[in-house]
C-alpha atoms as a PDB file:
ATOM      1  CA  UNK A   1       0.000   0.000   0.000  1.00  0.00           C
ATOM      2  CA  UNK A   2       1.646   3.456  -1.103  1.00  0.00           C
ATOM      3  CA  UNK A   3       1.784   5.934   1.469  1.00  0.00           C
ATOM      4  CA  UNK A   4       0.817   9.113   1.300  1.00  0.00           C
ATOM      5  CA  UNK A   5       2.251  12.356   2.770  1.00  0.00           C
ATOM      6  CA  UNK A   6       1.122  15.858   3.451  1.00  0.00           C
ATOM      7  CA  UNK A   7       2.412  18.310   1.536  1.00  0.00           C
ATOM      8  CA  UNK A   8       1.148  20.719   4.003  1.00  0.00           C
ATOM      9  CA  UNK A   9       2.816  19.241   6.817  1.00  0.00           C
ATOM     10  CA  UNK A  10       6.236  18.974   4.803  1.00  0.00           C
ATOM     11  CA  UNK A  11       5.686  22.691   3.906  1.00  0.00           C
ATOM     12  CA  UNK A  12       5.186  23.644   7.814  1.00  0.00           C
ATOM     13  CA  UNK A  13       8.205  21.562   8.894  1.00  0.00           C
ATOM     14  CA  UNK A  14      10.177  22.695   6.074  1.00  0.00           C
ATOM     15  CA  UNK A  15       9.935  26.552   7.105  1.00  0.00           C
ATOM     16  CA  UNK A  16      10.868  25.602  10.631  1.00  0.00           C
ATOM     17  CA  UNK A  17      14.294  24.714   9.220  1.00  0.00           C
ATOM     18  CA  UNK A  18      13.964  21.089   9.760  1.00  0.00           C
ATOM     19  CA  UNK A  19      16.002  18.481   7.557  1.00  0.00           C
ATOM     20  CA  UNK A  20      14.346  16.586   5.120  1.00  0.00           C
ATOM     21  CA  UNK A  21      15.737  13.229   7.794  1.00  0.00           C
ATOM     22  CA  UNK A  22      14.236  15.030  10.784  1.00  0.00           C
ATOM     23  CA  UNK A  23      10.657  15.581   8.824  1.00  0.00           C
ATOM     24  CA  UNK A  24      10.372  11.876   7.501  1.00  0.00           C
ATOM     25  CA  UNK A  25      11.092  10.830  11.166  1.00  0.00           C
ATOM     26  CA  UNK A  26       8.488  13.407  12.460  1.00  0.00           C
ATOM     27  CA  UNK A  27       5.593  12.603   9.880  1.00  0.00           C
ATOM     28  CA  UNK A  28       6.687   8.545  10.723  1.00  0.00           C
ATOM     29  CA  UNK A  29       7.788   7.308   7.191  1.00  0.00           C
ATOM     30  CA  UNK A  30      11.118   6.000   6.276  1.00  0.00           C
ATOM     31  CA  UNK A  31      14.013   8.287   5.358  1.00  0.00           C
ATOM     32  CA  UNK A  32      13.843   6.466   2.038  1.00  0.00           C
ATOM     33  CA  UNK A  33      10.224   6.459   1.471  1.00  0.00           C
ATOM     34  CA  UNK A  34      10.316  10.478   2.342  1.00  0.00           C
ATOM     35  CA  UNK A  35      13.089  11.417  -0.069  1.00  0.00           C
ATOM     36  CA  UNK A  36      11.615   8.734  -2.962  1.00  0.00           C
ATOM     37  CA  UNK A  37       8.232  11.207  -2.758  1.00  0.00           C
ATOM     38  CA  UNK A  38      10.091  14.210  -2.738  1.00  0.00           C
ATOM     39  CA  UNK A  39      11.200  13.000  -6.396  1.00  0.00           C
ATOM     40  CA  UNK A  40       8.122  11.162  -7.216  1.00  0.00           C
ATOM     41  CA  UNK A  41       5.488  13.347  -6.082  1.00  0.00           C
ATOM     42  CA  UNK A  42       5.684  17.053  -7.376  1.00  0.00           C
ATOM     43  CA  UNK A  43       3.312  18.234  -4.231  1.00  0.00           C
ATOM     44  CA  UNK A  44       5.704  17.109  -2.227  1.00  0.00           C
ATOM     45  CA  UNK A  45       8.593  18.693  -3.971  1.00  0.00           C
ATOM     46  CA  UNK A  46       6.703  21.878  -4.316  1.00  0.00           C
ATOM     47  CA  UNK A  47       6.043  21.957  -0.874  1.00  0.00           C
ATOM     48  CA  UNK A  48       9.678  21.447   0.352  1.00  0.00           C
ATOM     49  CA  UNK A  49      10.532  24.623  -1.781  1.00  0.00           C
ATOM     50  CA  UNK A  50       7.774  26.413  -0.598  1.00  0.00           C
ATOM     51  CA  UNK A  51       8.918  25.948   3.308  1.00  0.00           C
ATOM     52  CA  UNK A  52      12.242  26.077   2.727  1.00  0.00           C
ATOM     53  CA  UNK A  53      11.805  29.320   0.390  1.00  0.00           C
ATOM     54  CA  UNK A  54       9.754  31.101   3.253  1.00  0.00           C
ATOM     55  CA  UNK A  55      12.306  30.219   5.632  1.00  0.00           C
ATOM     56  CA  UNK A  56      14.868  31.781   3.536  1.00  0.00           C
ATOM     57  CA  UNK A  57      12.770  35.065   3.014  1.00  0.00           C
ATOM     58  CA  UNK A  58      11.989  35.030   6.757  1.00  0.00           C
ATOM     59  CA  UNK A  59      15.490  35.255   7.972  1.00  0.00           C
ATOM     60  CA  UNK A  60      16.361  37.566   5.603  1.00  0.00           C
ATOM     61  CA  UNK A  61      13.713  39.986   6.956  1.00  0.00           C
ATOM     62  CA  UNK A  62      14.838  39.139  10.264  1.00  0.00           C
ATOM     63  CA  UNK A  63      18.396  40.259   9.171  1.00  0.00           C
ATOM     64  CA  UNK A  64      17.206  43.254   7.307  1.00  0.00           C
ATOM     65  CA  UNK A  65      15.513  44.339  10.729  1.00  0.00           C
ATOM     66  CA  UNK A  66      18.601  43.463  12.846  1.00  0.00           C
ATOM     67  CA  UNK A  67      20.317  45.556  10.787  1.00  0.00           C
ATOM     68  CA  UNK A  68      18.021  49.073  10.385  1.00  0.00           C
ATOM     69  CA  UNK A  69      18.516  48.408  14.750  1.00  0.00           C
ATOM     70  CA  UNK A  70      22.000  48.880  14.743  1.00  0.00           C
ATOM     71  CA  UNK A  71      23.208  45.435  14.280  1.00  0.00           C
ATOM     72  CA  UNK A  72      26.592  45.689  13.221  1.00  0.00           C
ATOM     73  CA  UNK A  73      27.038  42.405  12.179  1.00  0.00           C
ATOM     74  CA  UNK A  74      23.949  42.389   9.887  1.00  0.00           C
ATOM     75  CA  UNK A  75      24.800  45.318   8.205  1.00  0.00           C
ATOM     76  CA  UNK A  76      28.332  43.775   7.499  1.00  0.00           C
ATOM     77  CA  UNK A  77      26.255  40.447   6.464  1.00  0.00           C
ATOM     78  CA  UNK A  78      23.705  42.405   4.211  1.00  0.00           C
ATOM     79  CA  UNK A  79      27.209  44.674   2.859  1.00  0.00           C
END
């Protein structure tokens, strides 16, 4: 029987910064069986780079904000 994973729950985990490893092990599917639907299911793809692209915007706001405080080592990141 194929199992079936939530995109939406990959897409939640995924913007939390957790590993692809750490999500199979969360959502209880092999490691294996995670990374095979991440190539065989494009829902599950898409939702990987969804998360991981919000996380990605998300620090970089984070950074930009540091930085317009007075963070002196975000403005030498963001130079």
């Amino acid at each position: 029987m194929p199992v079936t994973i939530d995109a939406a729950q990959v897409e939640k985990f995924a913007a939390r910064g957790l590993p692809a490893d750490v999500i199979a092990d969360f959502i209880g599917v092999s490691r294996d069986t995670f990374k095979a639907s991440m190539t065989g299911d494009p829902a599950v793809d898409a939702a990987w780079r969804r998360g991981r692209a919000n996380l990605q915007a998300k620090t970089m706001e984070w950074l930009v904000i540091s930085a317009r405080k007075g963070s002196v080592q975000a403005q030498i990141y963001l130079a």
